[in-house]
Protein backbone atom coordinates (compact mmCIF):
# COMPACT_ATOMS: atom_id res chain seq x y z
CA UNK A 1 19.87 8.01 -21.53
CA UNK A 2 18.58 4.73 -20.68
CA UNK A 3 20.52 1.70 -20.14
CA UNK A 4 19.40 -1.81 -19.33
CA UNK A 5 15.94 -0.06 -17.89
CA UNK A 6 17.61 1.83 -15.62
CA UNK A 7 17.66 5.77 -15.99
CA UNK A 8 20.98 7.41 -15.82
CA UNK A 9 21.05 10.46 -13.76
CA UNK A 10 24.32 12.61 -14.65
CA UNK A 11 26.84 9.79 -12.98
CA UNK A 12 24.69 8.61 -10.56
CA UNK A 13 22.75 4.99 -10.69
CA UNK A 14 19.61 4.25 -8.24
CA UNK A 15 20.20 0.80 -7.29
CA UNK A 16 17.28 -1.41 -5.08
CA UNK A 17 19.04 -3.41 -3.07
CA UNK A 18 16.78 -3.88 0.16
CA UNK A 19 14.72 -7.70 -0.64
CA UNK A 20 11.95 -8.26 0.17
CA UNK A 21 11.61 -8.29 3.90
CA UNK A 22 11.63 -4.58 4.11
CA UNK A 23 9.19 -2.82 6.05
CA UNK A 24 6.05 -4.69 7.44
CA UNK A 25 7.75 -7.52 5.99
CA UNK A 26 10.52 -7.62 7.95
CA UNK A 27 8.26 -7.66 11.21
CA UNK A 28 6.47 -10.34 10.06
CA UNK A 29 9.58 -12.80 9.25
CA UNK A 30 11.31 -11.76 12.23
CA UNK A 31 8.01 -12.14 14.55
CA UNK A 32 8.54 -8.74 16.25
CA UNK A 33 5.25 -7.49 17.83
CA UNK A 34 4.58 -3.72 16.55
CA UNK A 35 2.16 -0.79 17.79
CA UNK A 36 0.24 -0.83 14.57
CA UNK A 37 -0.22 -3.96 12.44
CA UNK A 38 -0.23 -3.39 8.71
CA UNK A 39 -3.73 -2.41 7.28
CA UNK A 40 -4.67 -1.32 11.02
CA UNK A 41 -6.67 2.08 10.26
CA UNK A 42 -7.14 4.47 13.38
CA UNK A 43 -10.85 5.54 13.25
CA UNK A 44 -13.17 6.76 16.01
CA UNK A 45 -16.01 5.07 14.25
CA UNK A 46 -15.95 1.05 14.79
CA UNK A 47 -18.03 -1.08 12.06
CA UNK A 48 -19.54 -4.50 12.45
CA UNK A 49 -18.72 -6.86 9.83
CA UNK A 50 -21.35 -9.64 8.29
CA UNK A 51 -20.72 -13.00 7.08
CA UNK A 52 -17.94 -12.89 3.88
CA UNK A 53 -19.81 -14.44 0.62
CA UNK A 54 -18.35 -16.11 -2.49
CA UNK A 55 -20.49 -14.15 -4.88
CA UNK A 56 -19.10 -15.77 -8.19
CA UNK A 57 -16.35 -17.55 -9.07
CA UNK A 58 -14.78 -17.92 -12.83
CA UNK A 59 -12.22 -19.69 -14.48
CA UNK A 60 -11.20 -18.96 -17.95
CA UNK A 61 -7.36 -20.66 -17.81
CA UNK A 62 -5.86 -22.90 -15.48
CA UNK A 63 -3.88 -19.43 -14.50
CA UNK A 64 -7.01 -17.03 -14.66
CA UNK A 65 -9.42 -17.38 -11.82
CA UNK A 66 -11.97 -14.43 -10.63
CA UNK A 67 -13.63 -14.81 -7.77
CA UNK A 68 -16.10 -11.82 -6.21
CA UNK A 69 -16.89 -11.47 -2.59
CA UNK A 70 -19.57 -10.08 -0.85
CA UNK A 71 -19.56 -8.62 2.83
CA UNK A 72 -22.41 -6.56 4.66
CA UNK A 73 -20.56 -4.01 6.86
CA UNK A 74 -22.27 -1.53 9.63
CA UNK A 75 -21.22 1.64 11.05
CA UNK A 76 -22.39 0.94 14.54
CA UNK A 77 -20.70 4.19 16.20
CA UNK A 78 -22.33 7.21 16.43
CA UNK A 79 -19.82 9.01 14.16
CA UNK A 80 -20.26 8.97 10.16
CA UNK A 81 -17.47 6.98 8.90
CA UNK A 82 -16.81 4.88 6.22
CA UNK A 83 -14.79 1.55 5.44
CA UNK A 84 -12.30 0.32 3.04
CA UNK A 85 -12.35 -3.93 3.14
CA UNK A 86 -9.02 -5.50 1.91
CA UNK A 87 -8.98 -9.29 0.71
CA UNK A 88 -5.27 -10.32 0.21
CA UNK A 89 -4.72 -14.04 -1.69
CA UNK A 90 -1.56 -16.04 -1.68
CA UNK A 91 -0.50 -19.24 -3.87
CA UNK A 92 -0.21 -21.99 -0.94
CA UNK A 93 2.82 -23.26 -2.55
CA UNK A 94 4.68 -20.67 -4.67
CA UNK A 95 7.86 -21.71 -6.13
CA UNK A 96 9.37 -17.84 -5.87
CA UNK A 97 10.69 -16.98 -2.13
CA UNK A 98 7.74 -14.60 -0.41
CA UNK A 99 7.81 -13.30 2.67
């Protein structure tokens, strides 16, 4: 049975109560130095990475923006490895509390 989109289980209720500053998050608020900074991949390759490009940029609503980047990236080790690049975006002044 559901109830208020939460699932029931027998008599027991899973409840989140942790916020937001859990994990990673935490670290970061509290400015606590730790061994291995989120995103940090361990790799014996090590890559060289080019100038970031603004490949195109869209708006269709005030709300809706797309924006593609480029990046040249080079395995410069003598291991074959490959590379995942990240791009994280914030609102500069968000009305919601975020970490």
């Amino acid at each position: 049975e559901v109830v208020e989109g939460k699932k029931e289980i027998g008599c027991r209720r899973v409840e989140y109560r942790e916020g937001l500053n859990v994990g990673y998050r935490y670290y970061d608020t509290a400015k606590k130095s730790v061994l291995f900074p989120f995103g940090h991949g361990l790799s014996y390759a090590s890559f060289e990475y080019g100038q970031i490009r603004i490949a195109s940029f869209t708006t269709q609503k005030e709300e809706e923006i797309q924006v593609d980047l480029e990046v040249e990236i080079q395995n410069i080790s003598n291991v074959a490895a490959a590379e995942v690049v990240q791009c994280y975006v914030h609102d500069v002044e968000s009305t919601v509390y975020r970490p």
